[in-house]
Protein backbone atom coordinates (compact mmCIF):
# COMPACT_ATOMS: atom_id res chain seq x y z
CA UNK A 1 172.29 51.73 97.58
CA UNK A 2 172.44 54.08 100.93
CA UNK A 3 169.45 53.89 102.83
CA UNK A 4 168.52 56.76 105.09
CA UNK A 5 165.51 56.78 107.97
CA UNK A 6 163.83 59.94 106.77
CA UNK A 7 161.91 61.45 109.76
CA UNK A 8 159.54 63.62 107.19
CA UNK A 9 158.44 59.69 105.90
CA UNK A 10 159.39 57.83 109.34
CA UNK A 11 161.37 55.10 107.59
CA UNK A 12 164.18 54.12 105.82
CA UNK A 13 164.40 55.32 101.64
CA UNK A 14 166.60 55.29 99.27
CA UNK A 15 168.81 58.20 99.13
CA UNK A 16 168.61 59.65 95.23
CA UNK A 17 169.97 63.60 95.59
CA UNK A 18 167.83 66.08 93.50
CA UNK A 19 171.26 66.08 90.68
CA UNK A 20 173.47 62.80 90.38
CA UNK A 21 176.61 62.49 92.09
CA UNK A 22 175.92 65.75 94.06
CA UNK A 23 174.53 66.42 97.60
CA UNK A 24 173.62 69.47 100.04
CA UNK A 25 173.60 69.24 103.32
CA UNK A 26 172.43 71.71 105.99
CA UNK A 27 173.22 70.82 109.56
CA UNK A 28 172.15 73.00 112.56
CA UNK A 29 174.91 74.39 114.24
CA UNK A 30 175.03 75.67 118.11
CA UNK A 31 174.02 78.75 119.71
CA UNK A 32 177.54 80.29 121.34
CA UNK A 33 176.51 81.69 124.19
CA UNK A 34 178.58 78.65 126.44
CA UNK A 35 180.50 75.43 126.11
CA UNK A 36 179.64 73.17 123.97
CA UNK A 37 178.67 70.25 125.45
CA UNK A 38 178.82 66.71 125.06
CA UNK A 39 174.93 66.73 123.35
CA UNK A 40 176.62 69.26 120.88
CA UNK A 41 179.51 66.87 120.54
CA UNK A 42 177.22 63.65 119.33
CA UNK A 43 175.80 65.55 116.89
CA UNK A 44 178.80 67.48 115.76
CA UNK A 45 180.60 63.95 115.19
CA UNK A 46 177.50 62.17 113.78
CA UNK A 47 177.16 64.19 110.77
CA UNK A 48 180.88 64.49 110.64
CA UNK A 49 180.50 60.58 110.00
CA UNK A 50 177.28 61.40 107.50
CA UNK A 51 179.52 64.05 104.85
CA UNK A 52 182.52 61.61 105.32
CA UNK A 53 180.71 58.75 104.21
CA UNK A 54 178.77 60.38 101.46
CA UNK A 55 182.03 61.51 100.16
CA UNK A 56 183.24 57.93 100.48
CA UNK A 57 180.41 56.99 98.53
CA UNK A 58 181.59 59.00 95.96
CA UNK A 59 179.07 62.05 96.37
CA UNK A 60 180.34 65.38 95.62
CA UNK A 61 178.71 66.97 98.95
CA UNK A 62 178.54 70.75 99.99
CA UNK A 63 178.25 70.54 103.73
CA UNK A 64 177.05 73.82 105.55
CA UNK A 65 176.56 74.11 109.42
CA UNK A 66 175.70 77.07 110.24
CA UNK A 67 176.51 79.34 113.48
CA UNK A 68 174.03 81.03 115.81
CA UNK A 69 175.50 83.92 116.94
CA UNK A 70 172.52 86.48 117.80
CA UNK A 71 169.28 85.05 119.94
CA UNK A 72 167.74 85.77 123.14
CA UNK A 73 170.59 83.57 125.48
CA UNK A 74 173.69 85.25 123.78
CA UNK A 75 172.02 89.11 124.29
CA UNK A 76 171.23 88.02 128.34
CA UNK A 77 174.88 86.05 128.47
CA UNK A 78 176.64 89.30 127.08
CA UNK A 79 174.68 92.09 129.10
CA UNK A 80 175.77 89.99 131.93
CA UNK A 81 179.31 90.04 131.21
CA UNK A 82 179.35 93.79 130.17
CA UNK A 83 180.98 92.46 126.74
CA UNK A 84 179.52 93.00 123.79
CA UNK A 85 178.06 90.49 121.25
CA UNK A 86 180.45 90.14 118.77
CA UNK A 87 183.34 89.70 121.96
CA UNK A 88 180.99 86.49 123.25
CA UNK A 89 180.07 84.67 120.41
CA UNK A 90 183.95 85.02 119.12
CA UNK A 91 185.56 84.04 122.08
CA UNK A 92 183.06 80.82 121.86
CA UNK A 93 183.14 80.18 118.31
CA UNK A 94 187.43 79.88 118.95
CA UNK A 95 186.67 77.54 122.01
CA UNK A 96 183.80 75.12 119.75
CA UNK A 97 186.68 75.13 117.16
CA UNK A 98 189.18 73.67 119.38
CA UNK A 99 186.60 71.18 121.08
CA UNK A 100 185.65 70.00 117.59
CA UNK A 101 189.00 69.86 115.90
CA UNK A 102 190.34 67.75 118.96
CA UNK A 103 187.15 65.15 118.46
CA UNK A 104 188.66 65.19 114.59
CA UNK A 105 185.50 66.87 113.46
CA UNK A 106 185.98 68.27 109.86
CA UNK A 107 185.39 71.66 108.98
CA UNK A 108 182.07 72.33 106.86
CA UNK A 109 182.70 73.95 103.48
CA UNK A 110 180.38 76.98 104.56
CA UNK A 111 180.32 77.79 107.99
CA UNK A 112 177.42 80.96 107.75
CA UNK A 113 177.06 83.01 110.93
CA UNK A 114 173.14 84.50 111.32
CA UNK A 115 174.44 87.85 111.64
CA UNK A 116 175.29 88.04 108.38
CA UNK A 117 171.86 86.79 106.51
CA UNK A 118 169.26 89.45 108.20
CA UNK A 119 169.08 90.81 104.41
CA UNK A 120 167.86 87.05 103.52
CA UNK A 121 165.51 86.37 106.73
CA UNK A 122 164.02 90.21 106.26
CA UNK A 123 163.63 88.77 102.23
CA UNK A 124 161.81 85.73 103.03
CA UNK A 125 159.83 87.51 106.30
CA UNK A 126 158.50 89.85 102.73
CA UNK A 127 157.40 86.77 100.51
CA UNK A 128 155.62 85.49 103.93
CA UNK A 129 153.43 88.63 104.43
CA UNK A 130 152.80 88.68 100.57
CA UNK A 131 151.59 85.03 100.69
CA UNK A 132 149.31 85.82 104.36
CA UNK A 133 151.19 83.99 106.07
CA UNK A 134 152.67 87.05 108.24
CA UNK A 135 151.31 90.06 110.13
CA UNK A 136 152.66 92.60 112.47
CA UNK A 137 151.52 92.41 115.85
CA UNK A 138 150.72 95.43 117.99
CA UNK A 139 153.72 95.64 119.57
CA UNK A 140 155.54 95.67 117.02
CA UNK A 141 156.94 91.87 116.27
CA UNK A 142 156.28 90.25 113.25
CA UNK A 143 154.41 85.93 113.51
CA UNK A 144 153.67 83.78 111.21
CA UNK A 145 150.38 82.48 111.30
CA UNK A 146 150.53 78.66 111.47
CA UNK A 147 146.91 77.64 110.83
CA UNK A 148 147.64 79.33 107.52
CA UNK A 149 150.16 76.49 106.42
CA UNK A 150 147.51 73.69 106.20
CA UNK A 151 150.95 71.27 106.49
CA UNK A 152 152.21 72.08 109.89
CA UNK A 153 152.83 69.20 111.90
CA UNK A 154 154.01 66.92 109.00
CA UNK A 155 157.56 66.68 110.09
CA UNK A 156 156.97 66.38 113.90
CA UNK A 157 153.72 63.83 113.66
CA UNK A 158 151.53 66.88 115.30
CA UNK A 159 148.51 68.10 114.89
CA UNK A 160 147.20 71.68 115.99
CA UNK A 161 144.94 70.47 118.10
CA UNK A 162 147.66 68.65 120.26
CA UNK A 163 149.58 71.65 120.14
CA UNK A 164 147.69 73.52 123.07
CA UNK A 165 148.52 77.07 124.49
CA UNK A 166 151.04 76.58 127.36
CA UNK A 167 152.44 73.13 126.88
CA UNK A 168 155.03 74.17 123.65
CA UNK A 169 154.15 77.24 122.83
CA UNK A 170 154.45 80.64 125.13
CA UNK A 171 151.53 82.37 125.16
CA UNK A 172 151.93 85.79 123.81
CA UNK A 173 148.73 88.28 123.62
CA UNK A 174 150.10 90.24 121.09
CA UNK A 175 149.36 87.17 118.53
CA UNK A 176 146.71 86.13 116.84
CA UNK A 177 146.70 82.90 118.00
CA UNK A 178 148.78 81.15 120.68
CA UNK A 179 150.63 78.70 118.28
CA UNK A 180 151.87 81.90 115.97
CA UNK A 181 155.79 82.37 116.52
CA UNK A 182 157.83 84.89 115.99
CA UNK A 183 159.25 85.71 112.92
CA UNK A 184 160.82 89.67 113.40
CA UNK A 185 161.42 90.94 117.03
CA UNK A 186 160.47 94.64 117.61
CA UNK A 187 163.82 96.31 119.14
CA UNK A 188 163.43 96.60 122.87
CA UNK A 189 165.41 100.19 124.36
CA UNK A 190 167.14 97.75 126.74
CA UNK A 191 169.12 95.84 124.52
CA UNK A 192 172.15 96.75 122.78
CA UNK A 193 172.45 98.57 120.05
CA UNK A 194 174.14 96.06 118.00
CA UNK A 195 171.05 93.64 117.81
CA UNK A 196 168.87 95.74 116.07
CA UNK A 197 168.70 96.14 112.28
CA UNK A 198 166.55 98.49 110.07
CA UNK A 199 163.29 96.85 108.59
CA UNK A 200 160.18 96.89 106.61
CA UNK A 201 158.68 96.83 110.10
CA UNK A 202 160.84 98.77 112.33
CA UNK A 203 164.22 98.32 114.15
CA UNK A 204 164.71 94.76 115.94
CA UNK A 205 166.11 91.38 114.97
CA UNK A 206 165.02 88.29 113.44
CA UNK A 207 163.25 85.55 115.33
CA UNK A 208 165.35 81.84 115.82
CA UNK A 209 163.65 79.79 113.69
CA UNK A 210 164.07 82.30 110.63
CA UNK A 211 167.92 82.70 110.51
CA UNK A 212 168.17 78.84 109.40
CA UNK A 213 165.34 79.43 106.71
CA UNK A 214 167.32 82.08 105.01
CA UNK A 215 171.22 80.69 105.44
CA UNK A 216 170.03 77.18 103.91
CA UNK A 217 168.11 78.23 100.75
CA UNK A 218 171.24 81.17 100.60
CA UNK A 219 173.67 78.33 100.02
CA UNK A 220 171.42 75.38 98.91
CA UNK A 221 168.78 76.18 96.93
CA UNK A 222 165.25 76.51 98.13
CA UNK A 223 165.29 72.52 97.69
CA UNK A 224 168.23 70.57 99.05
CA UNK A 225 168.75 67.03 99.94
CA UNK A 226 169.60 66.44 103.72
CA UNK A 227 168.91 68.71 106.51
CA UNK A 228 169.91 67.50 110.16
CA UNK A 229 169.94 67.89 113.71
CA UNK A 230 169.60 67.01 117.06
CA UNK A 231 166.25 65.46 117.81
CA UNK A 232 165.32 68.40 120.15
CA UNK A 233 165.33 70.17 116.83
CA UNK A 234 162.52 68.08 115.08
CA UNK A 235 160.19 70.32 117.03
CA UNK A 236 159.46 73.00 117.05
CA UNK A 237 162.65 74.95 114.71
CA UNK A 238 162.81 72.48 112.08
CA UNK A 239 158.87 72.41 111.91
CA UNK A 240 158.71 76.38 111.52
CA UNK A 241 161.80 75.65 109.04
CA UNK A 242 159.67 73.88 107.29
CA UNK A 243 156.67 76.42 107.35
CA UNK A 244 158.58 79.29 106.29
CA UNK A 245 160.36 77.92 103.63
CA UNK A 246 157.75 76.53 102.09
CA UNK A 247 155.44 79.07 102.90
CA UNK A 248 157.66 81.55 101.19
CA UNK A 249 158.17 79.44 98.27
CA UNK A 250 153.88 79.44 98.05
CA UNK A 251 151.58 77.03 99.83
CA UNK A 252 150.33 75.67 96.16
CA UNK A 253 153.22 75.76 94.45
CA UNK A 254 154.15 72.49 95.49
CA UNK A 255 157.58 73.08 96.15
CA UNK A 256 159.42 70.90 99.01
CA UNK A 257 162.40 72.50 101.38
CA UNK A 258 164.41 69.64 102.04
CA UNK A 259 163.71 65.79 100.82
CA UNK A 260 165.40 63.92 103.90
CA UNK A 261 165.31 65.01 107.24
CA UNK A 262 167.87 63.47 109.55
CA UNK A 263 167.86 63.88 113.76
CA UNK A 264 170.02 62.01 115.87
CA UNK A 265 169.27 60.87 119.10
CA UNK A 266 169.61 62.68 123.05
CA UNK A 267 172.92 61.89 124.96
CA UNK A 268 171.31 60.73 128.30
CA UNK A 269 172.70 60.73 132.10
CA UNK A 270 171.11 58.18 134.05
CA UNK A 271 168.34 58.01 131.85
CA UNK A 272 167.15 61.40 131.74
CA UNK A 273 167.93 63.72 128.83
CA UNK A 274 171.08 65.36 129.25
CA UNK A 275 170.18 69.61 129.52
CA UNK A 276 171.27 72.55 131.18
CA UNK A 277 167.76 73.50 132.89
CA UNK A 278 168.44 69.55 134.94
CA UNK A 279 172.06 71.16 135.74
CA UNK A 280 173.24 67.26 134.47
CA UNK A 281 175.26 68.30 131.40
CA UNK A 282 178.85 67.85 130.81
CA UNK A 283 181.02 69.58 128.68
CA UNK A 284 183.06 68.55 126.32
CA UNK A 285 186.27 70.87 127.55
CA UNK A 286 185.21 68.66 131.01
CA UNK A 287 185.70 65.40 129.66
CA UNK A 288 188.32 65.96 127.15
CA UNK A 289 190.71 66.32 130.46
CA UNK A 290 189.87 62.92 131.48
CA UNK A 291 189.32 60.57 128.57
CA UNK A 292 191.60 61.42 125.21
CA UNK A 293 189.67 63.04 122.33
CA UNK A 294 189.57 59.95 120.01
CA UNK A 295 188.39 57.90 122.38
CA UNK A 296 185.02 60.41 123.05
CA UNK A 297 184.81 60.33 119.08
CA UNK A 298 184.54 56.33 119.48
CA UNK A 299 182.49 56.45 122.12
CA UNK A 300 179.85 58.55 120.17
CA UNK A 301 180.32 56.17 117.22
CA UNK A 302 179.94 52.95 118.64
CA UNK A 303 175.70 53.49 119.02
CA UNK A 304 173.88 53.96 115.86
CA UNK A 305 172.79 58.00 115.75
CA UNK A 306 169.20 57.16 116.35
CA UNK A 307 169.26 55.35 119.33
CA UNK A 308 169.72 57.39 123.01
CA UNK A 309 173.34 57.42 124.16
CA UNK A 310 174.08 57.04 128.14
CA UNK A 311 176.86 59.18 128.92
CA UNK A 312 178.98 57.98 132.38
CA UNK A 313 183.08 57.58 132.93
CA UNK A 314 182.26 53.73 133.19
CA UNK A 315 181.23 53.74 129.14
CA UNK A 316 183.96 56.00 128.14
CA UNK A 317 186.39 53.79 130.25
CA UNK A 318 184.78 50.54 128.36
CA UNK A 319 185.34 52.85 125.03
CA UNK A 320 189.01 53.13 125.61
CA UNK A 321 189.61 49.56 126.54
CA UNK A 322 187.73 48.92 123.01
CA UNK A 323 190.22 51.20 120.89
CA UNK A 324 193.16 50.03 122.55
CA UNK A 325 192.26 46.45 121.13
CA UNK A 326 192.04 48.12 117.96
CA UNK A 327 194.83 50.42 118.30
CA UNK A 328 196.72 47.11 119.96
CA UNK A 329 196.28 45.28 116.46
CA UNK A 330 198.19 48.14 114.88
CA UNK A 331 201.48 47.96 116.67
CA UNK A 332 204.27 48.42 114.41
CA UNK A 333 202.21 49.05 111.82
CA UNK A 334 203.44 52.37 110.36
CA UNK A 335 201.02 55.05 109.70
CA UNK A 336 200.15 55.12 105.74
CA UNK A 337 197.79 56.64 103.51
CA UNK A 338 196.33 53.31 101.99
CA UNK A 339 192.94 53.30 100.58
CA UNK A 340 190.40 50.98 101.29
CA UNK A 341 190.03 47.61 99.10
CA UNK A 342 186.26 47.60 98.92
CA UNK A 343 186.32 44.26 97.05
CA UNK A 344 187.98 42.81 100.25
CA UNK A 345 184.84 40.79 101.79
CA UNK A 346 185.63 43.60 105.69
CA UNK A 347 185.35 46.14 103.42
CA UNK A 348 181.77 45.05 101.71
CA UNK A 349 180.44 44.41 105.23
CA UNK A 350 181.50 47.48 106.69
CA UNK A 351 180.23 49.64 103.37
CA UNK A 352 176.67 47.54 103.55
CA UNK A 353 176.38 48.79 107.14
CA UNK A 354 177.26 52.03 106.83
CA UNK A 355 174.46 51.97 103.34
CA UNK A 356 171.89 50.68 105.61
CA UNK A 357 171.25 54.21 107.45
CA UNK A 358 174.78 54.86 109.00
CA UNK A 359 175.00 51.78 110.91
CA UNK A 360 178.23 52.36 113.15
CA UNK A 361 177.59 49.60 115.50
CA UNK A 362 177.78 47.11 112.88
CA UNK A 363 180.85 49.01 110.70
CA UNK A 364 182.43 48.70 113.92
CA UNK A 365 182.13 45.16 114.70
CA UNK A 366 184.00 44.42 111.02
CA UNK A 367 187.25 46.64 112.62
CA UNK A 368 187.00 44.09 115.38
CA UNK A 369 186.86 41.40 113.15
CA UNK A 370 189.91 42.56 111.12
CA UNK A 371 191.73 43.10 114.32
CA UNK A 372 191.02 39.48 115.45
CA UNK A 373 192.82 38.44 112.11
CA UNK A 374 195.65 40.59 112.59
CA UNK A 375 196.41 39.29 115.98
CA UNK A 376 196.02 36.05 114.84
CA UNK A 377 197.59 35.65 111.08
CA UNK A 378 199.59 38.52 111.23
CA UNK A 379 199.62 42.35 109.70
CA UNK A 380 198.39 40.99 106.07
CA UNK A 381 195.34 43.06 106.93
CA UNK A 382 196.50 46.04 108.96
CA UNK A 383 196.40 48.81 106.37
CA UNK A 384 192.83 47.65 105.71
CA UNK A 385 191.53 48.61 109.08
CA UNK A 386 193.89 51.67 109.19
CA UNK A 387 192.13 52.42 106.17
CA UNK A 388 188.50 51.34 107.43
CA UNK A 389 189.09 53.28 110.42
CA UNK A 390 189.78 56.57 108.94
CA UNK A 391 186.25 56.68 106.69
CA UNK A 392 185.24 57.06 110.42
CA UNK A 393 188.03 59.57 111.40
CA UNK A 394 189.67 56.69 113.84
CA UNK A 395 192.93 54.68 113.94
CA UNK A 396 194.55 57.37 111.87
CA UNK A 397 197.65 57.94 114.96
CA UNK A 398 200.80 56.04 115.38
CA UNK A 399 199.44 53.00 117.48
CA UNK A 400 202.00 53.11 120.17
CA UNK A 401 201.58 57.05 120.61
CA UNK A 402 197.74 56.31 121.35
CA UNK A 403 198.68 53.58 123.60
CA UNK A 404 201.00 55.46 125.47
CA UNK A 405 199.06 58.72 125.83
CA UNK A 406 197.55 59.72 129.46
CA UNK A 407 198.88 57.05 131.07
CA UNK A 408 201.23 56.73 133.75
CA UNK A 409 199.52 58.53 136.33
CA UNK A 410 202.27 60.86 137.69
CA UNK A 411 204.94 59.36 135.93
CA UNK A 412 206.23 60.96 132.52
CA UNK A 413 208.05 58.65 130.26
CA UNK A 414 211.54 58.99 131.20
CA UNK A 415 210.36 57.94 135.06
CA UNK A 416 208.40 54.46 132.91
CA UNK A 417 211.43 53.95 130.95
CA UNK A 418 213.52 54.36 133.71
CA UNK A 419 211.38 51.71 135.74
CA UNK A 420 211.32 49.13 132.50
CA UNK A 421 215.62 49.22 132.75
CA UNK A 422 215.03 48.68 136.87
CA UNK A 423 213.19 45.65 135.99
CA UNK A 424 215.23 44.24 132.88
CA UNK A 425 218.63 44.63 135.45
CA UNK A 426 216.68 43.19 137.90
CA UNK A 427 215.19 39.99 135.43
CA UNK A 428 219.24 40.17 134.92
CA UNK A 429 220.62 39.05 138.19
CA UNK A 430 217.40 36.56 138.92
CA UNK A 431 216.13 38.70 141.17
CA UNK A 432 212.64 38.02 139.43
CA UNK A 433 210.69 38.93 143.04
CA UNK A 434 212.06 42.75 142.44
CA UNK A 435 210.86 42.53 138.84
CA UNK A 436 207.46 41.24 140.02
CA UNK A 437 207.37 44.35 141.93
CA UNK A 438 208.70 46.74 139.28
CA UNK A 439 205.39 45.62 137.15
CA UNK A 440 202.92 45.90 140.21
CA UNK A 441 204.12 49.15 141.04
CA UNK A 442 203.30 50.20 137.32
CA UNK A 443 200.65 48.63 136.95
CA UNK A 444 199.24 50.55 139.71
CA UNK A 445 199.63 53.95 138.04
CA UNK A 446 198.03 52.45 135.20
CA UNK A 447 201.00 51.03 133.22
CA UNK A 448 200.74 47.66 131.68
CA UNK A 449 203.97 45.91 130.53
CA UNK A 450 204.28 43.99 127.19
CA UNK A 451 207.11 41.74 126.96
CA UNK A 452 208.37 40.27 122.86
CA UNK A 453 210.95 39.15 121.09
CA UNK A 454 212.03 43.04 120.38
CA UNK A 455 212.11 43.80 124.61
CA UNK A 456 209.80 45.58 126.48
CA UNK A 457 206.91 47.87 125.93
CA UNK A 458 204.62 49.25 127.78
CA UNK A 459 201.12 50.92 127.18
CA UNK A 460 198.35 52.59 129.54
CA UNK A 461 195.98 50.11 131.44
């Protein structure tokens, strides 16, 4: 049975959906106002790997990953641009699709945008203030009052006490108490017309936290099985998540939002969390020009979800010498469609690693293993790790095509082929000294040369 750490009961359950056979899944998406960078790209591809093996495991799963596309950042980002809203968050909703489409990140099967649930967020803002949880502030802006919900803090491990004016929460003097946050944002004259929306309580816009509220129980229910994101996330948005919903739904009725809450861990540079405020943060459109897209993917993979990841060129260069002994076990191997034989004694490995809370590391380690047999007994086994691979959306290329790609420095292929013939007329006429050459002079741009009983190949270093 799948196992899942559940954050809400800090440790591993069984995973039994609210109906058999079926699962919903909320993931938050991005805010696209930039780039997304390689933070966003860990936990794009992590729950890429969650609804791919759920579906594996035979669940019937609706996947939605929602967009942010109105919020404090994108209004400041556009008014500095002198574009408008909708021209920003478009032009970086095309430039996330390409980023995740090149890391082979599936799309969800509803992909909601904010802007078009404020009829939902004002609904559930309504059931708030009928239930005390909400007031209207003087200036205008709609809180929700958080010593109301006698369960705040059960998700993050906090109590109110520790939650202290000034350390996580800005102190605002138009609410009742420090820890309140914002639920409805009074329109301010200085921002554009397009962010404001008619209300129960005036023109303005709905507050962060809400818009995920109101596009999960849209497209869920107001109970659904898994809800993820980053661990940045736990607190405080999926913590007000939490409040609202339930809130909404009535403090005694009993009712729970979500049953398993998911978070995977910070991509790190040099041991520090990887952010925009340290200025340390890479993009993905950055290191997608350097390293090729499948071998990111593998990189975020190879560490279970949980755990921190240390991003630097010296563990994506380690990454791409690990696929290419993968991708090396598959030469010749044509590309096929084959299914995996989960009776074969890789494939029950690999599927108790992935039950036991998504363990990649440890999937991983049985594609080695396979590989190891290929190379030594011969392709018997191939389609099986082709076919292992691919429930993690790897191996799925033509093996020499991956082997081949980026490399050669300066050289395209006609100038490496060209080179291989130098050094085959050269083996020719005994002349092995200019052959020796030939190869160090390739090797140097990164070639590496592969002689067998059907010639010459060559693949990059």
């Amino acid at each position: 049975m799948l196992r899942i750490y559940n954050t809400l009961a800090r440790d591993k359950q069984d995973f039994v959906p609210l109906r058999p056979g079926k699962v919903g899944m909320y993931v938050c998406g991005i805010t696209v106002y930039d780039y997304c960078h390689l933070g966003h790209g860990r936990m794009m591809v992590v729950f890429d790997m969650v609804q791919r093996w759920l579906r594996a495991s035979g669940f019937a799963v609706t996947y939605v990953r929602n967009i942010t596309d109105i919020d404090d950042k994108i209004i400041r980002r556009a008014v500095e641009n002198n574009e408008t809203i909708g021209e920003l968050t478009g032009r970086f909703i095309r430039a996330m699709d390409e980023d995740l489409d090149a890391l082979g990140v599936q799309k969800p099967d509803h992909e909601p945008r904010a802007t078009q649930y404020v009829p939902q967020m004002q609904a559930i803002i309504g059931a708030l203030q009928e239930n005390g949880l909400a007031y209207q502030a003087s200036g205008g802006d709609v809180n929700y009052a958080v010593r109301k919900f006698p369960a705040y803090g059960k998700l993050s491990g906090k109590s109110l006490d520790e939650l202290r004016a000034g350390e996580r929460v800005e102190v605002d003097t138009g609410k009742a108490d420090p820890l309140d946050f914002v639920l409805w944002k009074s329109a301010k004259e200085a921002e554009p017309e397009e962010v404001k929306w008619d209300s129960p309580w005036g023109r303005g816009r709905p507050g962060w936290h809400i818009e995920c509220s109101a596009m999960s129980c849209a497209l869920l229910g107001e109970t659904f099985d898994i809800h993820g994101g980053g661990q940045d996330l736990q607190f405080p948005h999926h913590e007000n998540e939490i409040a609202q919903s339930e809130g909404a739904m009535g403090v005694d009725s009993g009712k729970r939002f979500v049953n398993t809450w998911m978070h995977n861990g910070f991509v790190r540079v040099d041991d520090e969390k990887m952010s925009k405020s340290l200025g340390n943060f890479f993009t993905l459109r950055e290191i997608l020009t350097k390293f090729d897209a499948e071998v990111v993917r593998f990189f975020l993979l190879r560490s279970h979800y949980r755990s921190p990841l240390n991003h630097s060129d010296a563990h994506l260069e380690d990454a791409r010498g690990a696929l290419t002994r993968l991708y090396t076990a598959l030469k010749g191997v044509p590309v096929s469609t084959s299914s995996v034989d989960w009776e074969e004694p890789h494939a029950k490995r690999f599927k108790a690693a992935m039950d036991d809370d998504f363990g990649t590391p440890e999937a991983i380690a049985v594609l080695f293993e396979l590989a190891n047999k290929i190379n030594r007994a011969g392709r018997e086994k191939a389609g099986q790790l082709r076919a292992l691979g691919g429930v993690l959306g790897l191996l799925q290329r033509d093996a020499q095509a991956f082997l081949q790609a980026g490399g050669g420095g300066g050289m395209n292929e006609a100038r490496i082929q060209a080179s291989i013939e130098a050094r085959l007329a050269a083996r020719k006429a005994r002349d092995f000294a200019q052959a020796d050459r030939i190869r160090a002079e390739l090797l140097a741009q990164g070639i590496v040369l592969e002689d067998g009983a059907g010639g010459t190949t060559w693949r990059r270093g």
